[in-house]
C-alpha atoms as a PDB file:
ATOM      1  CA  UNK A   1       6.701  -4.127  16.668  1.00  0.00           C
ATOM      2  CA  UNK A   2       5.434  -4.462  13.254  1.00  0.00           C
ATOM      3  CA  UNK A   3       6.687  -2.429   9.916  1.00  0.00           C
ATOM      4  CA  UNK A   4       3.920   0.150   9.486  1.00  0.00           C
ATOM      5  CA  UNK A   5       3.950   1.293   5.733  1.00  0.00           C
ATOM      6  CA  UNK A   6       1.801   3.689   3.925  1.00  0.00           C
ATOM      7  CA  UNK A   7       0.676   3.365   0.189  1.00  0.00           C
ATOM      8  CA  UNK A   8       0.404   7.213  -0.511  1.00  0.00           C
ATOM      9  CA  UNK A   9      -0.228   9.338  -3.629  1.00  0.00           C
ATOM     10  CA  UNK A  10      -2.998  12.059  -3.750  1.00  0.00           C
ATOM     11  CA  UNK A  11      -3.223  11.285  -7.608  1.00  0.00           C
ATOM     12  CA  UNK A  12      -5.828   8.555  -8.400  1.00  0.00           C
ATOM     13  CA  UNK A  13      -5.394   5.663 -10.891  1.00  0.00           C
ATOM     14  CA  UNK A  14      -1.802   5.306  -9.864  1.00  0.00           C
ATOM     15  CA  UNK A  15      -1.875   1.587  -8.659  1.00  0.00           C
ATOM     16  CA  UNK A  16      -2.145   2.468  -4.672  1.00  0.00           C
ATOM     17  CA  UNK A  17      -5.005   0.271  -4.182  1.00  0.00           C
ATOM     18  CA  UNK A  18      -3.421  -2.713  -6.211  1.00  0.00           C
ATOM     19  CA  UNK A  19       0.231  -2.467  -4.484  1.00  0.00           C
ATOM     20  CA  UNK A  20      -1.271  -2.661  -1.087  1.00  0.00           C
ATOM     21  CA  UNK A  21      -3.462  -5.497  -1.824  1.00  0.00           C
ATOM     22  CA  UNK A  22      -0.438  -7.506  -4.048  1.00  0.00           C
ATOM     23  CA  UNK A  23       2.353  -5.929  -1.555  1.00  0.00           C
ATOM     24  CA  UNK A  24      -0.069  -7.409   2.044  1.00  0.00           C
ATOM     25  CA  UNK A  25      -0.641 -11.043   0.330  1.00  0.00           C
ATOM     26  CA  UNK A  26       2.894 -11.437  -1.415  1.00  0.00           C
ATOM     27  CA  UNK A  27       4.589 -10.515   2.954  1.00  0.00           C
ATOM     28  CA  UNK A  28       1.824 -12.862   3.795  1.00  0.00           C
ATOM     29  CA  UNK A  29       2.899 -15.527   1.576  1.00  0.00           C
ATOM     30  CA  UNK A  30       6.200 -15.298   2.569  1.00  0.00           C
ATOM     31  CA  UNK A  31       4.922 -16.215   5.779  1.00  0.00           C
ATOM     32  CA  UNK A  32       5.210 -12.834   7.762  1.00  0.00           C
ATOM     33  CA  UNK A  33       2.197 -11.877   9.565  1.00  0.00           C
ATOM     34  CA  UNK A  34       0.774  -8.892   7.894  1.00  0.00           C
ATOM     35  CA  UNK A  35      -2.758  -6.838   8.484  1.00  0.00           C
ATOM     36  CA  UNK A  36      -4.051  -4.334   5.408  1.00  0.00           C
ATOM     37  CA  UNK A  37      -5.817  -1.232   6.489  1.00  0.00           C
ATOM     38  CA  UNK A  38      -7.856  -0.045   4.181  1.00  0.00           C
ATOM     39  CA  UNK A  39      -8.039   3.655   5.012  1.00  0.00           C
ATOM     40  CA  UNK A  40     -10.087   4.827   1.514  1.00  0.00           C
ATOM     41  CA  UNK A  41     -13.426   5.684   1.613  1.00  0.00           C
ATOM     42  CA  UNK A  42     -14.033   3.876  -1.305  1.00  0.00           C
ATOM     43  CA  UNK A  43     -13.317   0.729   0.330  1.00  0.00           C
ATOM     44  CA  UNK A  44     -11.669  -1.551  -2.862  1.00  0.00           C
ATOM     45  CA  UNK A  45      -8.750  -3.244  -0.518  1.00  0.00           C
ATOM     46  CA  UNK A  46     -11.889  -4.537   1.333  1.00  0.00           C
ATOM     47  CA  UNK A  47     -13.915  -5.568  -1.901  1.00  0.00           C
ATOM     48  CA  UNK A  48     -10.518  -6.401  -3.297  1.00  0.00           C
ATOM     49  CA  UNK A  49      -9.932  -9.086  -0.624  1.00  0.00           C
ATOM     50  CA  UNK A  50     -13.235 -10.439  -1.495  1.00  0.00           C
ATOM     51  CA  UNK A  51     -15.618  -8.937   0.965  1.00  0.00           C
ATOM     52  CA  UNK A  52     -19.382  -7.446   0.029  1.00  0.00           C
ATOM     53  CA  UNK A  53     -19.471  -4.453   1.540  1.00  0.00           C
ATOM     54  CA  UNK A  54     -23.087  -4.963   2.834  1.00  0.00           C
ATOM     55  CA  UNK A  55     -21.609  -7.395   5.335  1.00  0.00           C
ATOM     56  CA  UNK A  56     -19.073  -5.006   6.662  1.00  0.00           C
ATOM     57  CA  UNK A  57     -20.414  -4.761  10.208  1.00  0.00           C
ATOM     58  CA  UNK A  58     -17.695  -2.455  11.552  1.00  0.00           C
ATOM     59  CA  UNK A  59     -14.909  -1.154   9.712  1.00  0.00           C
ATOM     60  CA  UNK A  60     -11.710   1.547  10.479  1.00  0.00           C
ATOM     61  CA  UNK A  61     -14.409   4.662  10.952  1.00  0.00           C
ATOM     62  CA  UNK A  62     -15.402   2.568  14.083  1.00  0.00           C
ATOM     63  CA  UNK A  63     -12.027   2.584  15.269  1.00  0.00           C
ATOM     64  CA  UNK A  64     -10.635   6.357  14.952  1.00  0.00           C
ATOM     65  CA  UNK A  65     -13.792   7.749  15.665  1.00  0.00           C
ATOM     66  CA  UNK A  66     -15.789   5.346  18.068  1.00  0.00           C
ATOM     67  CA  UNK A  67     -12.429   3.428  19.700  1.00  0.00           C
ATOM     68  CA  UNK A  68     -13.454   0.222  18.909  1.00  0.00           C
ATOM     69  CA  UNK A  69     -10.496  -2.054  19.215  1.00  0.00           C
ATOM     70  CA  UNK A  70      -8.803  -2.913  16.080  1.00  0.00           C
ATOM     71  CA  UNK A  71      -8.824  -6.561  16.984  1.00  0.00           C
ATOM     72  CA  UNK A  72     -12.813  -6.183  17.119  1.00  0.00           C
ATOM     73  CA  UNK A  73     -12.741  -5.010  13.234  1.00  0.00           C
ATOM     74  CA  UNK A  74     -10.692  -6.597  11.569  1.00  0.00           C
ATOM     75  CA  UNK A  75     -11.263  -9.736   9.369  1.00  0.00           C
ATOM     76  CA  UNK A  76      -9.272 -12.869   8.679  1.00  0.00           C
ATOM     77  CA  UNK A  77      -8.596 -13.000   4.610  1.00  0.00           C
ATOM     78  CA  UNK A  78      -8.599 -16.076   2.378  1.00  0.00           C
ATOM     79  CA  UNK A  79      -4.981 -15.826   2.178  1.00  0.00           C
ATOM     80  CA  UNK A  80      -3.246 -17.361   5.072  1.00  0.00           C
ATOM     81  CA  UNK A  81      -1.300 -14.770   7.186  1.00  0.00           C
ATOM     82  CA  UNK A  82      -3.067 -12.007   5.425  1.00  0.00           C
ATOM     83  CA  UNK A  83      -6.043  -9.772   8.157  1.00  0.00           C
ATOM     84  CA  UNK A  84      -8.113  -6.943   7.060  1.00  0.00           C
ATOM     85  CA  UNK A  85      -9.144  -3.256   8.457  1.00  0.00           C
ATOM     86  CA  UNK A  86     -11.675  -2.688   6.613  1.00  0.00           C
ATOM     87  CA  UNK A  87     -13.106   0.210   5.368  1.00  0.00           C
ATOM     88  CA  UNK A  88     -16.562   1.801   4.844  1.00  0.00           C
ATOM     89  CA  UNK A  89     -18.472   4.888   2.873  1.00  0.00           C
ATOM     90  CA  UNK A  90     -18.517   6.545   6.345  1.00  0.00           C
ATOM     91  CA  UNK A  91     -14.795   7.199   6.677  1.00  0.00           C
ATOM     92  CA  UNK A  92     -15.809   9.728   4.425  1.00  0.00           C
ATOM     93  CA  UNK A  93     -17.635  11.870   7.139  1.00  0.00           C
ATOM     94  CA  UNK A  94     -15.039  11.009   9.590  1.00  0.00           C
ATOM     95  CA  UNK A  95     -12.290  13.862   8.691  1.00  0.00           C
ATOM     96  CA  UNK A  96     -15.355  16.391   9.351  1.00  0.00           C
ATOM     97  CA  UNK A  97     -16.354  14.183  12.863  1.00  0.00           C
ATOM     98  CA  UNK A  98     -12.780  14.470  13.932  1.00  0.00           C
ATOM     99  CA  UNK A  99     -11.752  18.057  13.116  1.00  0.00           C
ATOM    100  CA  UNK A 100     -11.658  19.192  16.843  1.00  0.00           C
ATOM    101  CA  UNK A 101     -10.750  15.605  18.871  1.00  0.00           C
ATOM    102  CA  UNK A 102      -7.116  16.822  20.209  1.00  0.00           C
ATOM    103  CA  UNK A 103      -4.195  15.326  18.578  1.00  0.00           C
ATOM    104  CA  UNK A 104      -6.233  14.190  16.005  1.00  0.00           C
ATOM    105  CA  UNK A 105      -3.474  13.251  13.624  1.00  0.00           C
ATOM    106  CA  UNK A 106      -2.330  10.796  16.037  1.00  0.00           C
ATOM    107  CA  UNK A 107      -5.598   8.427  16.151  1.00  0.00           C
ATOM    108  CA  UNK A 108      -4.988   5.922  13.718  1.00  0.00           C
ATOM    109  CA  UNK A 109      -1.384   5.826  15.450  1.00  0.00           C
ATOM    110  CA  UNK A 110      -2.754   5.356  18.794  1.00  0.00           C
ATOM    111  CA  UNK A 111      -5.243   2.719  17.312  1.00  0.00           C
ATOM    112  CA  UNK A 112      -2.507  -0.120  16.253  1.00  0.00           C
ATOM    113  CA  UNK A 113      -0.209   0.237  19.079  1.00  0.00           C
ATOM    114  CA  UNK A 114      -1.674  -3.132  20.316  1.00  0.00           C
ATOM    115  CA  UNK A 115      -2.090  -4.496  17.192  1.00  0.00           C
ATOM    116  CA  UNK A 116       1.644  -3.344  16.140  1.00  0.00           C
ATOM    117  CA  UNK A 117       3.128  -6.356  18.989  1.00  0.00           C
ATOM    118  CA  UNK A 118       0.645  -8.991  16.689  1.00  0.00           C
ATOM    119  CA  UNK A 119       1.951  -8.287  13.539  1.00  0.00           C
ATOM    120  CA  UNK A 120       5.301  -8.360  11.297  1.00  0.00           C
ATOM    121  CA  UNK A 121       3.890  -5.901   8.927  1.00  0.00           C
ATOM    122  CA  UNK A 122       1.306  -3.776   8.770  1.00  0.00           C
ATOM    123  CA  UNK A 123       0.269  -1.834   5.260  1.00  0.00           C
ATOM    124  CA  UNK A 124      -2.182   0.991   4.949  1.00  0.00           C
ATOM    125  CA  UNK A 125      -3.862   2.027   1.422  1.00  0.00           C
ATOM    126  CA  UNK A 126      -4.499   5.898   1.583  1.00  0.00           C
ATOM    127  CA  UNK A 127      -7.170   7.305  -0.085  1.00  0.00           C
ATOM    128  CA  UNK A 128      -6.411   9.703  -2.734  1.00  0.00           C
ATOM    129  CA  UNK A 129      -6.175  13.001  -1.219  1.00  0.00           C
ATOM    130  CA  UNK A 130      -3.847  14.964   1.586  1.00  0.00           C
ATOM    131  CA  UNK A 131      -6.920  14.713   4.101  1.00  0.00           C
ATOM    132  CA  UNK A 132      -6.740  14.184   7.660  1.00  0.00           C
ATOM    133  CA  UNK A 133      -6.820  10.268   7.238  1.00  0.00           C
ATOM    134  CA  UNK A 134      -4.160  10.218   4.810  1.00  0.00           C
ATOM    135  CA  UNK A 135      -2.157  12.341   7.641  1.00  0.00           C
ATOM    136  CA  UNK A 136      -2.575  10.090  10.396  1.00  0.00           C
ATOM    137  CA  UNK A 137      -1.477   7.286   7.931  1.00  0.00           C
ATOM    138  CA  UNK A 138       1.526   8.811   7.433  1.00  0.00           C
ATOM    139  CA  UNK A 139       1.654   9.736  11.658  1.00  0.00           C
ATOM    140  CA  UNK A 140       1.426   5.685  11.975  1.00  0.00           C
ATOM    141  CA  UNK A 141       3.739   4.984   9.413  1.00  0.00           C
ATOM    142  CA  UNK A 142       7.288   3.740   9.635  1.00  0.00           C
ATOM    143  CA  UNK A 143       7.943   4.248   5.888  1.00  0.00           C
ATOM    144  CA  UNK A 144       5.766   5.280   2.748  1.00  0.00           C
ATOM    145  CA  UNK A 145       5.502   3.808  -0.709  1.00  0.00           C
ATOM    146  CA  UNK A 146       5.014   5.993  -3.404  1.00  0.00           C
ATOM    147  CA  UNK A 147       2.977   4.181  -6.526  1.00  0.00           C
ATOM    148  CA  UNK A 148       4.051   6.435  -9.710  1.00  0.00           C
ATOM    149  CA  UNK A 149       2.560   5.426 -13.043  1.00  0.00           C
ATOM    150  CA  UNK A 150       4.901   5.283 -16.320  1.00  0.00           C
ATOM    151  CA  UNK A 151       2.756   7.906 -18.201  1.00  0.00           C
ATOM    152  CA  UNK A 152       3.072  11.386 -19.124  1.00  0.00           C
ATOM    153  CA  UNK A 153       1.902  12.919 -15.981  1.00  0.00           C
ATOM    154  CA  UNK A 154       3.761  10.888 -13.931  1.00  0.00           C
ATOM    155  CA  UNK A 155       5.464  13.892 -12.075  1.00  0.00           C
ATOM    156  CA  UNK A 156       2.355  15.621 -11.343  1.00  0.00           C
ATOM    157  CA  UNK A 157       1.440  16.114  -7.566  1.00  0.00           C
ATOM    158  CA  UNK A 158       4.462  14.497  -6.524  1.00  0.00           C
ATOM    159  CA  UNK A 159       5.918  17.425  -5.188  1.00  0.00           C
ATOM    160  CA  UNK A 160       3.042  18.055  -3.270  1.00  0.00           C
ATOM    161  CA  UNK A 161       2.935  14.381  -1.660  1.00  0.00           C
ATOM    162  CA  UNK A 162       6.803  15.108  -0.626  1.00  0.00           C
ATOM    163  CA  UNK A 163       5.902  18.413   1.051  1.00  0.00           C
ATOM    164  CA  UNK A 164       3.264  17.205   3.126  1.00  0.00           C
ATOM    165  CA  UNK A 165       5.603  13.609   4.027  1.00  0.00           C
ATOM    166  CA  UNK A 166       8.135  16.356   4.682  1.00  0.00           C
ATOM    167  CA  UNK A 167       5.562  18.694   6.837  1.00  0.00           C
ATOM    168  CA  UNK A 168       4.779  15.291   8.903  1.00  0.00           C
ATOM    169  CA  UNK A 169       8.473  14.217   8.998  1.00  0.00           C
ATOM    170  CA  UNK A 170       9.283  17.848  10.488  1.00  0.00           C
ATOM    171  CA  UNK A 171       6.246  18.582  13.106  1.00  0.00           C
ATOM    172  CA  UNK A 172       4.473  15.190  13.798  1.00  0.00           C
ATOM    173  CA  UNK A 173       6.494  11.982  12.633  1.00  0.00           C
ATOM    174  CA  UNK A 174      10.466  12.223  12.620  1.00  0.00           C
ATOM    175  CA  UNK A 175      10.544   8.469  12.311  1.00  0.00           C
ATOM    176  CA  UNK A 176       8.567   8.877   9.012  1.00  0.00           C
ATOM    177  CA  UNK A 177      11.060   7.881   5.498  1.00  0.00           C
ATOM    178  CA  UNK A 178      10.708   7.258   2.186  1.00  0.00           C
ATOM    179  CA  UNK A 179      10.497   3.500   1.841  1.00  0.00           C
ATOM    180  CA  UNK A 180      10.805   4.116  -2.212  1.00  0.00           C
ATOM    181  CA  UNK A 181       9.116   5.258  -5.358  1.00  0.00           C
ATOM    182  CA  UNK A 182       7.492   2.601  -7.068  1.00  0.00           C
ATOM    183  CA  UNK A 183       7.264   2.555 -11.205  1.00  0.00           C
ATOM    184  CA  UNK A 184       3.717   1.292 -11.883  1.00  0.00           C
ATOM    185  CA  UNK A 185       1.764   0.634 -15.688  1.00  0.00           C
ATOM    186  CA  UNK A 186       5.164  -0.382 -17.154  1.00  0.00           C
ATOM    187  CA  UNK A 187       4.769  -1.338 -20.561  1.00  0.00           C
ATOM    188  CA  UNK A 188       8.523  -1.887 -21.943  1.00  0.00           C
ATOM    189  CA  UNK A 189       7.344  -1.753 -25.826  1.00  0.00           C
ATOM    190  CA  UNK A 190       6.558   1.703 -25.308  1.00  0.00           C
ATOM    191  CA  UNK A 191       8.831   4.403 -25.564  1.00  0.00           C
ATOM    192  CA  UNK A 192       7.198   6.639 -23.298  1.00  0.00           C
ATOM    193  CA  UNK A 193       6.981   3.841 -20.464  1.00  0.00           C
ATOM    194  CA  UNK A 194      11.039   3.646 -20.932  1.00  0.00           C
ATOM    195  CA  UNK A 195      11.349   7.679 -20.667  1.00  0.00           C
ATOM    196  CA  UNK A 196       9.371   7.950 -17.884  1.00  0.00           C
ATOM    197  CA  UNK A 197      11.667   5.235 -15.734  1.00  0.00           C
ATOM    198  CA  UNK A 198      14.654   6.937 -16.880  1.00  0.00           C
ATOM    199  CA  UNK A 199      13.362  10.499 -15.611  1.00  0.00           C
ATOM    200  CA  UNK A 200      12.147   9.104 -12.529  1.00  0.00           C
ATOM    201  CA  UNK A 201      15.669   7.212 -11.612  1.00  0.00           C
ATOM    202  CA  UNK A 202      17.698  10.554 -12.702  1.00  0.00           C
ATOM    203  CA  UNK A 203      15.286  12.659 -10.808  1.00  0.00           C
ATOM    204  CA  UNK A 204      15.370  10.203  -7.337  1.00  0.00           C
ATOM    205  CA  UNK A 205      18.103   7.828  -8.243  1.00  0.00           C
ATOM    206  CA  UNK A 206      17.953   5.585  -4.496  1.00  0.00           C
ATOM    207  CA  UNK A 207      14.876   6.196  -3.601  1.00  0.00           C
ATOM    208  CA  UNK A 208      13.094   4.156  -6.667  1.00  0.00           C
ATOM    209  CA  UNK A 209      12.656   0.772  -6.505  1.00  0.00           C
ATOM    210  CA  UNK A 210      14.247  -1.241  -8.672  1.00  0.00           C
ATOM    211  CA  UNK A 211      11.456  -3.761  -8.851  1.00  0.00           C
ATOM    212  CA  UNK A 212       8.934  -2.515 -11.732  1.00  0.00           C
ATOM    213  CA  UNK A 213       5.295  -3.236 -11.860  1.00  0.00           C
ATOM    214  CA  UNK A 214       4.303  -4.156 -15.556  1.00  0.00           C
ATOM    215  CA  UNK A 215       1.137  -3.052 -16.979  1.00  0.00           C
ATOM    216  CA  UNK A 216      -0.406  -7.248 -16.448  1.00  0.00           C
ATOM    217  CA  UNK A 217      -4.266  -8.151 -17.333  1.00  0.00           C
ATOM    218  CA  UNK A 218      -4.224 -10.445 -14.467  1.00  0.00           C
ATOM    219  CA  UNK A 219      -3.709  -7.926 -11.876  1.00  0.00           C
ATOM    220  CA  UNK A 220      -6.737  -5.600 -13.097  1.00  0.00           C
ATOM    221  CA  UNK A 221      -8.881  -8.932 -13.406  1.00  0.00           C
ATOM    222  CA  UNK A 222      -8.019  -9.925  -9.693  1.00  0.00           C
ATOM    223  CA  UNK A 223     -10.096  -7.680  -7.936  1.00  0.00           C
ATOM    224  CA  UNK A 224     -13.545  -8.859  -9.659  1.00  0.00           C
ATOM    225  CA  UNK A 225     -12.928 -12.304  -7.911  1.00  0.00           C
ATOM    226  CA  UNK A 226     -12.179 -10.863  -4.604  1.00  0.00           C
ATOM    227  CA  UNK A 227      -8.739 -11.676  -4.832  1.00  0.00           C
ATOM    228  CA  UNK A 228      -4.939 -11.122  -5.029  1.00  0.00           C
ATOM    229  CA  UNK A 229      -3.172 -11.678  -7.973  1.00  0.00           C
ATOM    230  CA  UNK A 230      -1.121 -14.247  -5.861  1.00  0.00           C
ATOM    231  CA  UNK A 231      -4.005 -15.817  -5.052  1.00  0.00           C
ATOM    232  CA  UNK A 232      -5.753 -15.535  -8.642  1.00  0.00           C
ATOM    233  CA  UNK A 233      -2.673 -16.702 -10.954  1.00  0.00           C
ATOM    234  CA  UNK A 234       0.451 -17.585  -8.803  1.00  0.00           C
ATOM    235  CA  UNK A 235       2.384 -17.273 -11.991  1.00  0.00           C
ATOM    236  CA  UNK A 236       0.955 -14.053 -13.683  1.00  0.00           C
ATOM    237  CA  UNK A 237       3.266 -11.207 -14.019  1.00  0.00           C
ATOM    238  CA  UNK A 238       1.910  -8.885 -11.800  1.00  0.00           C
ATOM    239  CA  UNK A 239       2.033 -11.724  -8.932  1.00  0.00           C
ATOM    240  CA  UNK A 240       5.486 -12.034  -9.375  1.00  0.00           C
ATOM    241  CA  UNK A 241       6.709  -8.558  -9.716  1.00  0.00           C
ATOM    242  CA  UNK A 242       4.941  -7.856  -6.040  1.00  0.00           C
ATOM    243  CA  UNK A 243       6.311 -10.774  -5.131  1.00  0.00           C
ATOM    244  CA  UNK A 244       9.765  -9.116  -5.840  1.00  0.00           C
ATOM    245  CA  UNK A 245       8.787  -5.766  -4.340  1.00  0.00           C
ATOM    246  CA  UNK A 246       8.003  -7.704  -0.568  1.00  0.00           C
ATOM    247  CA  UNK A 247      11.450  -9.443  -0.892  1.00  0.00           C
ATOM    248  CA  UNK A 248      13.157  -6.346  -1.895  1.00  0.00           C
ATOM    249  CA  UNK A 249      11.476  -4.239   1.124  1.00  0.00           C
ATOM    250  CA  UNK A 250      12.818  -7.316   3.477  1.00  0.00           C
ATOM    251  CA  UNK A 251      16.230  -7.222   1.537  1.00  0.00           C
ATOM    252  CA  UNK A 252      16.227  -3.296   2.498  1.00  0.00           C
ATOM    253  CA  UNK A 253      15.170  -3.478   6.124  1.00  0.00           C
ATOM    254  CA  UNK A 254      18.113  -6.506   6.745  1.00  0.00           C
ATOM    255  CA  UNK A 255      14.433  -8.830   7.412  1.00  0.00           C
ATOM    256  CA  UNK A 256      15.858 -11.374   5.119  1.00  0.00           C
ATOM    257  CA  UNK A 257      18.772 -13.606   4.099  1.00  0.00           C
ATOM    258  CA  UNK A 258      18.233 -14.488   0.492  1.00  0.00           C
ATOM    259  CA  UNK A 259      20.588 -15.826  -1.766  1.00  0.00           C
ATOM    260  CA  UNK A 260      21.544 -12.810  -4.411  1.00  0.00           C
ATOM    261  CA  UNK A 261      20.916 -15.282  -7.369  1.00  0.00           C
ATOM    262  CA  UNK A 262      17.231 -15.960  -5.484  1.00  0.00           C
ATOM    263  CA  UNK A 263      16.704 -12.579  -5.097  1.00  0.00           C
ATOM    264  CA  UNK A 264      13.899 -12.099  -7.911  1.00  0.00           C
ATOM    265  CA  UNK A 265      11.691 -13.914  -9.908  1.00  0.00           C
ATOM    266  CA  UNK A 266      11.789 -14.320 -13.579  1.00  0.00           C
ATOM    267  CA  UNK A 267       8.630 -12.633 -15.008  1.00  0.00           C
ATOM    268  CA  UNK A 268       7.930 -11.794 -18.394  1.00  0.00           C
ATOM    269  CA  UNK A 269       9.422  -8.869 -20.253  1.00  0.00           C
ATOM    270  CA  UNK A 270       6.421  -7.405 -21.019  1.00  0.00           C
ATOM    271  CA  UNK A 271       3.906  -8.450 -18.941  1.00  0.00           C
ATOM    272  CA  UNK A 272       0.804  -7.197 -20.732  1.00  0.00           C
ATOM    273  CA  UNK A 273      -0.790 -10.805 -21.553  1.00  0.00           C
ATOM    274  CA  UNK A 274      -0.213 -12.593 -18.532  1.00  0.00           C
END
């Protein structure tokens, strides 16, 4: 059965969007089947991945609230091993369409357990909010990333995130964990950006990553050409440090046997220009 990992924070402008676009293509590119869900109303894994959402015939709203097949939605990516969910501006109704279907946290779960035998990994970005789509993201899940910014509010809401992956761990999804905090924005010639880190790793030592996604141009201009950094500038920054966040999830879930001098990729201290 395949990985099934959510991209969660209820705070926006965090990096969600980008590390489940980067995170999907860089497993992809290291040949493991992998399908991105987008589950955000706002659709940008779908634009991300270059399609015009005027095209987008059926989408996930089809499939939790019509039970369409997931196989029937999704959509074969540019990037080889890489398939698409995609989303649509009527996900937004579809909390309100679903508020009395019985176990209606389970859908989305219910939804990829065909799909789940098809694929090595599959990676859902969450919209930002603690809705019911977010919740039966986190019912599918295996594991959750957490995307955390390296800026002064980086704390905020995260307390509230933990308590609901706790509330879902406790009453819905025991299987749910932590698959790790992820530092996002990192700009090493700040102070602050060095601070922030250092709080995080004292305040969840384990549980962060110890890959580091630096604040890269390349990875904000991706998206306008429809496509991952990987598949924008192989050797840009922000390609390489997702790059080093897929093999460090297969390092942690024994899916790999990499050399420990191969196990990252040199990238830039800063990041910021390339």
């Amino acid at each position: 059965m395949a990985k099934v990992i959510a991209i969660a924070n209820q705070k926006g402008g965090v990096g969600k969007t980008t590390t489940a676009i980067n995170l999907a293509a860089s497993l992809a590119v290291l040949e493991y089947k992998t399908l991105l869900i987008d589950a955000d109303p706002q659709a940008n894994s779908t634009t991300g991945n270059g399609f015009d959402l005027k095209n987008i015939q059926v989408s996930l709203y089809d499939c939790i609230v019509n039970e369409m097949p997931v196989s029937q939605a999704m959509l074969e990516t540019e990037t080889p091993n890489l398939y698409l969910l995609p989303s649509h501006l009527d996900l937004v109704g579809a909390e309100i369409e679903l508020i009395n279907h019985p176990n209606r946290e389970h859908i989305l779960r219910h939804a990829l357990e065909k799909e789940g035998r098809e694929f090595d990994f599959i990676i859902i970005d969450c919209s930002p909010s603690l809705g019911l789509i977010t919740v039966n993201a986190l019912t599918a899940a295996n594991s959750v990333v957490i995307p955390v910014q390296c800026e002064y509010f980086a704390l905020e809401g995260l307390g509230k995130l933990l308590n609901t992956i706790k509330i879902v761990q406790t009453r819905i999804n025991t299987e749910l964990q932590i698959e790790g905090i992820l530092m996002t924005m990192y700009d090493g010639r700040l102070r602050l950006s060095n601070q922030v880190v250092e709080e995080i790793k004292n305040h969840f030592e384990e549980l962060v990553f110890n890959t580091i996604i630096h604040r890269n141009t390349k990875l904000g201009e991706a998206p306008s050409f429809g496509k991952p950094a990987l598949m924008y500038d192989t050797e840009s920054t922000g390609a390489i440090n997702y790059l080093n966040l897929a093999k460090e999830i297969l390092q942690k879930n024994n899916l790999t046997k990499i050399k420990n001098e191969d196990k990252i990729f040199e990238a830039d201290e800063h990041g910021t220009n390339n």
